[in-house]
Protein backbone atom coordinates (compact mmCIF):
# COMPACT_ATOMS: atom_id res chain seq x y z
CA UNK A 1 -14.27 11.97 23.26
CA UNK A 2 -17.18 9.49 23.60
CA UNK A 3 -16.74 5.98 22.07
CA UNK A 4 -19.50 3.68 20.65
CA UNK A 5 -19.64 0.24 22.21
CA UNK A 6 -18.92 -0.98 19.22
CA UNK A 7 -15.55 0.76 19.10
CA UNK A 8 -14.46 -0.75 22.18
CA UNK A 9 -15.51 -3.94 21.03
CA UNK A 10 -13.83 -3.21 17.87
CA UNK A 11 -10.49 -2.53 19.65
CA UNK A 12 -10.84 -5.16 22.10
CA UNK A 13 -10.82 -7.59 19.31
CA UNK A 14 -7.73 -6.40 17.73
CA UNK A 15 -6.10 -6.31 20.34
CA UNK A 16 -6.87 -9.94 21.39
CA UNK A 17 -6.03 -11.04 18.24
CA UNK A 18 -2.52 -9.03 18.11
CA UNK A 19 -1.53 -10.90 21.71
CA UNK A 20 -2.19 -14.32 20.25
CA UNK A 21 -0.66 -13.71 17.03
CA UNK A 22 2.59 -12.12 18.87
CA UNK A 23 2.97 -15.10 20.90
CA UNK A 24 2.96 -17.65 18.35
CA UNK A 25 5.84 -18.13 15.26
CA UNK A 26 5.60 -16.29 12.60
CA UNK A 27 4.13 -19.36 9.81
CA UNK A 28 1.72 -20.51 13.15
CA UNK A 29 0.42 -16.93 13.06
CA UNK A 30 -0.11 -16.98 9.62
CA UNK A 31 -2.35 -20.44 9.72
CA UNK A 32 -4.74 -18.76 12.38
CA UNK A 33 -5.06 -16.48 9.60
CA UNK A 34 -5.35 -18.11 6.78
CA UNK A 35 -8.51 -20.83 9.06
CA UNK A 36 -10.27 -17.21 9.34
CA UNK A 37 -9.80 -15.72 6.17
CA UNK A 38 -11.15 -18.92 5.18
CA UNK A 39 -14.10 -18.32 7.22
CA UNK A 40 -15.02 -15.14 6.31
CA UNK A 41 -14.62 -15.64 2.41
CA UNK A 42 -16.94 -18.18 2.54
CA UNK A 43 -19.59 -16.72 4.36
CA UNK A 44 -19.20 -13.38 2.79
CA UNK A 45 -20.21 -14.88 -0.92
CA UNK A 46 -22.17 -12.19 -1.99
CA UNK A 47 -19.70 -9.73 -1.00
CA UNK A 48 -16.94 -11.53 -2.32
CA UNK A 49 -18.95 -11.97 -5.92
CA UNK A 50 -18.69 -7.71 -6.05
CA UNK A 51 -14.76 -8.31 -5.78
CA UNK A 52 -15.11 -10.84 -8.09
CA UNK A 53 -16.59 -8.53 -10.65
CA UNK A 54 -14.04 -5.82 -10.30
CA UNK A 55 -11.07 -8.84 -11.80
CA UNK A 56 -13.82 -9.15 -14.45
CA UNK A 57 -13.96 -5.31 -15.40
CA UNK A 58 -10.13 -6.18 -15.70
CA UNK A 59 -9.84 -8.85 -17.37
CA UNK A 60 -12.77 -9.72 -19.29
CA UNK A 61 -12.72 -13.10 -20.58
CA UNK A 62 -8.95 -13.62 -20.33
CA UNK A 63 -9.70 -14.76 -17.23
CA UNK A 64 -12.35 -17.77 -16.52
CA UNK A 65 -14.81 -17.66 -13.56
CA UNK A 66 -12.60 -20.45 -11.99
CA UNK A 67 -9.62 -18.14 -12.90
CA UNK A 68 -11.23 -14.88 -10.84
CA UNK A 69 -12.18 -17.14 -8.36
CA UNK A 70 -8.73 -18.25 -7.44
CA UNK A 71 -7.16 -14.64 -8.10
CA UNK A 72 -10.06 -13.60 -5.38
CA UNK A 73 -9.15 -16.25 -2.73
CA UNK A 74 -5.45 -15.52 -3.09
CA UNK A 75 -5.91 -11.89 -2.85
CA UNK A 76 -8.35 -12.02 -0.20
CA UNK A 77 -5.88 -14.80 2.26
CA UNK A 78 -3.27 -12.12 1.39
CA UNK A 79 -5.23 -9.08 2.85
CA UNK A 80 -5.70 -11.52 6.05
CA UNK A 81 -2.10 -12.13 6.27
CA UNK A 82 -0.33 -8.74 5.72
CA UNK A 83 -3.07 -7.89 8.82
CA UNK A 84 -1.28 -10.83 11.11
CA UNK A 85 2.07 -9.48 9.95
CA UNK A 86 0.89 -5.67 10.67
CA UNK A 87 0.13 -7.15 13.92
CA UNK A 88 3.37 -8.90 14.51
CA UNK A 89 5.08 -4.97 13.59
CA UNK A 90 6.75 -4.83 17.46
CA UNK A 91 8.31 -8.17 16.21
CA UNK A 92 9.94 -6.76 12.93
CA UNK A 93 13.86 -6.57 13.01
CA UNK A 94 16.19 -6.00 10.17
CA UNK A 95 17.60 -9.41 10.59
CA UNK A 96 14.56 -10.91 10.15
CA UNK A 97 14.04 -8.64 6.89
CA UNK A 98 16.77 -9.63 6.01
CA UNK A 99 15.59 -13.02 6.12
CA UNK A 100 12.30 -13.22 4.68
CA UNK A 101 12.99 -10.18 2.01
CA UNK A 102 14.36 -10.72 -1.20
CA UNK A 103 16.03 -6.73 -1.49
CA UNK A 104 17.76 -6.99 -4.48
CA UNK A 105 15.59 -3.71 -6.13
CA UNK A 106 16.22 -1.73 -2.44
CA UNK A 107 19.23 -0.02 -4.16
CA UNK A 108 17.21 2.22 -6.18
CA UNK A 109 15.86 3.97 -3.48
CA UNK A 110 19.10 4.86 -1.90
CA UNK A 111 21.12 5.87 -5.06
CA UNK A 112 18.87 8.63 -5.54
CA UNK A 113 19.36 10.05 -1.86
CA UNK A 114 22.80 10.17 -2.46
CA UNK A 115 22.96 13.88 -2.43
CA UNK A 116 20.83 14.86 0.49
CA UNK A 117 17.50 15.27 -0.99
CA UNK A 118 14.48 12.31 -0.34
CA UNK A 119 12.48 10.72 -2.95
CA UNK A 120 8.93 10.05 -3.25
CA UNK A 121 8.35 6.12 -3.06
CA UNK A 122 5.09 5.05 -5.18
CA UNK A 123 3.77 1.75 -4.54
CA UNK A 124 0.47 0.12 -5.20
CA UNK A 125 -2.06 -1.68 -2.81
CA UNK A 126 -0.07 -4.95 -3.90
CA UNK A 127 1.81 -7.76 -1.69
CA UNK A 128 2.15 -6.60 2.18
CA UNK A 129 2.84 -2.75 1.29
CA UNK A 130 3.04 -1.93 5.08
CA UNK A 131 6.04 -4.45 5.67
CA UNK A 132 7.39 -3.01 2.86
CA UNK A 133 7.40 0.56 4.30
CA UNK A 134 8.21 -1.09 8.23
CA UNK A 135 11.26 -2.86 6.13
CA UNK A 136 12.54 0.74 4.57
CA UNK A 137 12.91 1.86 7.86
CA UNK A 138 14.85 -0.46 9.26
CA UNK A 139 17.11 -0.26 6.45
CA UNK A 140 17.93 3.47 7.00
CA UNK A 141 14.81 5.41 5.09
CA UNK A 142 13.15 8.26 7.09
CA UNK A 143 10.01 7.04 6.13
CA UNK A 144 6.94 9.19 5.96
CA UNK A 145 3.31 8.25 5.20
CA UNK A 146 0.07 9.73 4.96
CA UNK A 147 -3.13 8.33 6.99
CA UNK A 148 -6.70 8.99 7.39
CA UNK A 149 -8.41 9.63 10.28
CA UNK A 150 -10.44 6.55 11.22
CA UNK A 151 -14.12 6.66 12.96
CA UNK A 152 -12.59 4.39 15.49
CA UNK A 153 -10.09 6.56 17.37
CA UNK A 154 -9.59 3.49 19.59
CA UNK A 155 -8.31 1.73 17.19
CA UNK A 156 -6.83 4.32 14.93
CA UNK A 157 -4.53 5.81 17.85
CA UNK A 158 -3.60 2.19 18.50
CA UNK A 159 -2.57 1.95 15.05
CA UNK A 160 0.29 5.53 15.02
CA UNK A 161 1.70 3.99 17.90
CA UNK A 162 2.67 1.05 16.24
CA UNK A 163 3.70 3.58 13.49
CA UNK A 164 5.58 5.52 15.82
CA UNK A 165 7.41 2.36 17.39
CA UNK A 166 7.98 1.16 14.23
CA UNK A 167 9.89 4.78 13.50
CA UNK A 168 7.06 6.24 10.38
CA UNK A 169 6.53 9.85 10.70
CA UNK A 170 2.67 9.93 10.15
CA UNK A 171 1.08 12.78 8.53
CA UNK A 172 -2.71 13.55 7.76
CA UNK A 173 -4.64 13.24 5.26
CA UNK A 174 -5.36 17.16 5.04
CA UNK A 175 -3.89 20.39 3.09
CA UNK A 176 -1.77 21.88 6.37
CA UNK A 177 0.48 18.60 5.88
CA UNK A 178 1.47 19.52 2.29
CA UNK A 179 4.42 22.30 3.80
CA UNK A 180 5.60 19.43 6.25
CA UNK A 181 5.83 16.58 3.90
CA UNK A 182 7.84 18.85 1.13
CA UNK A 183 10.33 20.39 4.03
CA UNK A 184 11.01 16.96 4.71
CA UNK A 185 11.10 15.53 0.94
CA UNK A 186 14.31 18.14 1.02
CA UNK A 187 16.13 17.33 4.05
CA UNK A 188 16.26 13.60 3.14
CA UNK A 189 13.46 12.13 4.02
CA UNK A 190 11.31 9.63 2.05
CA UNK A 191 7.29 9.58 1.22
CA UNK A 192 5.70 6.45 1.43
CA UNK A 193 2.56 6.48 -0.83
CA UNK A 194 -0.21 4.90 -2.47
CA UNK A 195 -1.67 6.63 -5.09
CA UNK A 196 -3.86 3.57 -7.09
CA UNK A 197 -6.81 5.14 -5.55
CA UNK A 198 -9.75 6.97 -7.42
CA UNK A 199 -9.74 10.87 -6.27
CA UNK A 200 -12.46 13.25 -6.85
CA UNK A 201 -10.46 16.45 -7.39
CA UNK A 202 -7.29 16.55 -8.04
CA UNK A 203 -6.28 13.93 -10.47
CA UNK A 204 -4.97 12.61 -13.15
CA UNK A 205 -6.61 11.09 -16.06
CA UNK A 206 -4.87 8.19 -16.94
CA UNK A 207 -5.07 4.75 -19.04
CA UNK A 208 -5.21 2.10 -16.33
CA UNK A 209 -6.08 -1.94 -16.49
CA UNK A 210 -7.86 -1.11 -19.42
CA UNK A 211 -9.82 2.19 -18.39
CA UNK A 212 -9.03 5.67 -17.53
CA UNK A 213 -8.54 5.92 -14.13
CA UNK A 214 -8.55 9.43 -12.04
CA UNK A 215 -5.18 8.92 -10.01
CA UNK A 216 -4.39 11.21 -7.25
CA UNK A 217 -2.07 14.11 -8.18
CA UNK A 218 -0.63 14.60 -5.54
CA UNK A 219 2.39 12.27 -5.34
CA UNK A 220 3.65 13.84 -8.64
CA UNK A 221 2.82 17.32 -6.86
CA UNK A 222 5.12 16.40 -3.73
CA UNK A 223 7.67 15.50 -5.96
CA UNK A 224 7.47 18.60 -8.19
CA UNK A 225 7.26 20.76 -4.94
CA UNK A 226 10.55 19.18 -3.34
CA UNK A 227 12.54 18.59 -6.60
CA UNK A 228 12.93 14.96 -5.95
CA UNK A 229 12.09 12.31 -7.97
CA UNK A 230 9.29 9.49 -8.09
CA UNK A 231 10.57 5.86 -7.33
CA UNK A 232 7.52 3.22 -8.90
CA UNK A 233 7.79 -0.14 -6.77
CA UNK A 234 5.90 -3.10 -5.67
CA UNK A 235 5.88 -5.77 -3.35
CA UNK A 236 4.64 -9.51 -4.00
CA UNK A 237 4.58 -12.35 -1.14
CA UNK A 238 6.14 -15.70 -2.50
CA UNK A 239 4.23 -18.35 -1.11
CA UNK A 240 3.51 -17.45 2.97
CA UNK A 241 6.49 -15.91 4.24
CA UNK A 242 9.03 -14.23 2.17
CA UNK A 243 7.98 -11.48 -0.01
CA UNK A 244 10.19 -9.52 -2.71
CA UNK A 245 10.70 -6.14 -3.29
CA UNK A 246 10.31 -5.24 -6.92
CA UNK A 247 11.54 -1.29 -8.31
CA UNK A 248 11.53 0.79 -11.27
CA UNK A 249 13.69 3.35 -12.80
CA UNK A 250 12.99 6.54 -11.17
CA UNK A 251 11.13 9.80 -12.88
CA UNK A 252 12.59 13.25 -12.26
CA UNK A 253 10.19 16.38 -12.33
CA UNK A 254 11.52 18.47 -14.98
CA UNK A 255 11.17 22.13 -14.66
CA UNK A 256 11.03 23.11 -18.42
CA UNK A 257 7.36 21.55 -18.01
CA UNK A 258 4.47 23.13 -17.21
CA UNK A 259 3.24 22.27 -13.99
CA UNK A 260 0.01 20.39 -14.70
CA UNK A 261 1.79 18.56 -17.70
CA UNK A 262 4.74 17.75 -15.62
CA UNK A 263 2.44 16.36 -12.55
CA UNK A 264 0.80 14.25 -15.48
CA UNK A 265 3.66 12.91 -17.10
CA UNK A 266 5.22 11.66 -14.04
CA UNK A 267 1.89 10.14 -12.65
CA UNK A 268 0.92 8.55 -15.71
CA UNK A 269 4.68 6.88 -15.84
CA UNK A 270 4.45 5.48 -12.29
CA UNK A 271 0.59 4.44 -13.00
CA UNK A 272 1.98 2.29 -16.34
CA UNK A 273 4.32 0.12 -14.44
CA UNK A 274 1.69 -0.64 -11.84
CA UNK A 275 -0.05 -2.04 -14.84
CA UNK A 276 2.23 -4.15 -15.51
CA UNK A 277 2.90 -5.68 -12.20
CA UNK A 278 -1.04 -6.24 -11.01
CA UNK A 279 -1.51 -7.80 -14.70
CA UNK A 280 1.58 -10.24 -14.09
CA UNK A 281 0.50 -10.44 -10.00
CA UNK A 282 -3.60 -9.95 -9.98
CA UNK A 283 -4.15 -12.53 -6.83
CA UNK A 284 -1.46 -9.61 -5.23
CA UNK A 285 -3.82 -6.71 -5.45
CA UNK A 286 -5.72 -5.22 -3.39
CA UNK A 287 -9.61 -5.26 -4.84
CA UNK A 288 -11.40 -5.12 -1.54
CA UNK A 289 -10.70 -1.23 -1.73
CA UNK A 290 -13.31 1.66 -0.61
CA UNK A 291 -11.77 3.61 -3.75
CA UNK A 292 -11.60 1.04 -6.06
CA UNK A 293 -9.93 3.34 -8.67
CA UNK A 294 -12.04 2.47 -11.91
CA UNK A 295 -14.91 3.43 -10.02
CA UNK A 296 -18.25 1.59 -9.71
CA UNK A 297 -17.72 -1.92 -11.26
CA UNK A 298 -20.84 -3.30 -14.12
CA UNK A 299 -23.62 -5.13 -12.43
């Protein structure tokens, strides 16, 4: 496969970047990020003010400009930093989860794998989500996740063998993987997913920070499929380094349902309590995203 220059450029870069950052400590690592992200939100203004308009669409006027503003920043040096801690992944041990994680919500998971069978664990884009999934692992979850295929394959093949090291059973982004990710849903494995994205087909209309959002179906479909049930969590970083893991009461598919209801009852339970935690956490959320999930934001 041919790459562009710019993909080796691309790569090079990240890979630059993920020597120094391995070499220094841990809050170090985070201050080189935090001088860049620095950098970048200020010279990306315009960009930014889009963003900025999405915690509007939100929020409305319970939030000032100065308010969004902050929320923004916050949100934005977050984003840089869970990339220097994705970076630092080879570096990741259970004692130093243990460390910098406040677990006390981790029990949730693991009482409903008692008998054999895996769970589906829904989290939004909130906090440093892919710590949160390198952390389940260590802790004794056969994690699985789904990616997309990036335009850089430098980069992107780069990125599922970090995965790999990290022990995440990647699976595309494509029907095939459906049979694979249910076989393993019932032999005791666990799906890592993110489902506060906008789909296209496939969804679920649901109320959602004050709209109706089309949310993915299919994390309520995996579940349905396997017969396990849907675990809602979050994660939040407390000031630079420790983070806590926050978890929900879990939602069983119910076979006396109708399939489509059933997918929407469980989806629209999971998508309420991730309105509630990005309302009491906004400056944790992701709002840079390609699918922002309300859709195009007002002018």
């Amino acid at each position: 496969m041919k790459h562009r220059l710019r993909d080796y450029v691309e790569y090079g870069l990240v890979r630059g970047l993920t020597a120094i950052v391995g070499r220094l400590p841990h809050r170090a690592a985070l201050g080189l990020g935090w001088v860049l992200a620095r950098l970048v939100f200020l010279v990306a203004r315009r960009r930014m003010h889009r963003f900025e308009r999405r915690i509007a669409q939100v929020f409305g006027d319970a939030k000032s400009p100065r308010e969004r503003r902050r929320i923004l920043w916050l949100a934005w040096r977050n984003l840089v930093f869970n990339g220097i801690e994705s970076m630092r992944t080879p570096l990741v041990t259970r004692e130093w989860i243990s460390r910098v994680v406040d677990q006390r919500d981790v029990h949730l998971l693991f009482e409903n794998m008692k008998e054999g069978r895996g769970a589906v664990l829904a989290v939004p884009h909130m906090g440093n989500w892919e710590l949160a999934g390198v952390g389940m692992q260590l802790l004794g979850a056969r994690l699985m996740i789904i990616v997309r295929r990036q335009r850089n394959m430098l980069t992107y093949e780069w990125l599922n063998r970090v995965r790999a090291s990290a022990g995440l059973e990647s699976f595309l982004r494509e029907a095939h993987s459906f049979t694979g990710i249910v076989k393993g849903l019932q032999h005791g494995k666990v799906l890592a997913i993110l489902p506060d994205l906008r789909a296209k087909a496939q969804f679920v209309a649901a109320p959602f920070l004050g709209h109706t959002a089309q949310i993915p179906a299919g994390m309520a479909a995996f579940a349905r499929e396997a017969g396990v049930p849907v675990i809602p969590a979050y994660a939040v970083r407390e000031g630079w380094t420790r983070h806590r893991w926050v978890g929900f009461p879990p939602i069983h598919p119910d076979p006396a349902f109708d399939r489509d209801a059933d997918i929407e009852r469980m989806t629209r339970y999971v998508i309420g309590f991730f309105d509630q935690a990005i309302r009491a956490h906004p400056d944790q959320y992701y709002w840079f995203n390609g699918r922002w999930v309300l859709g195009e934001e007002p002018p």
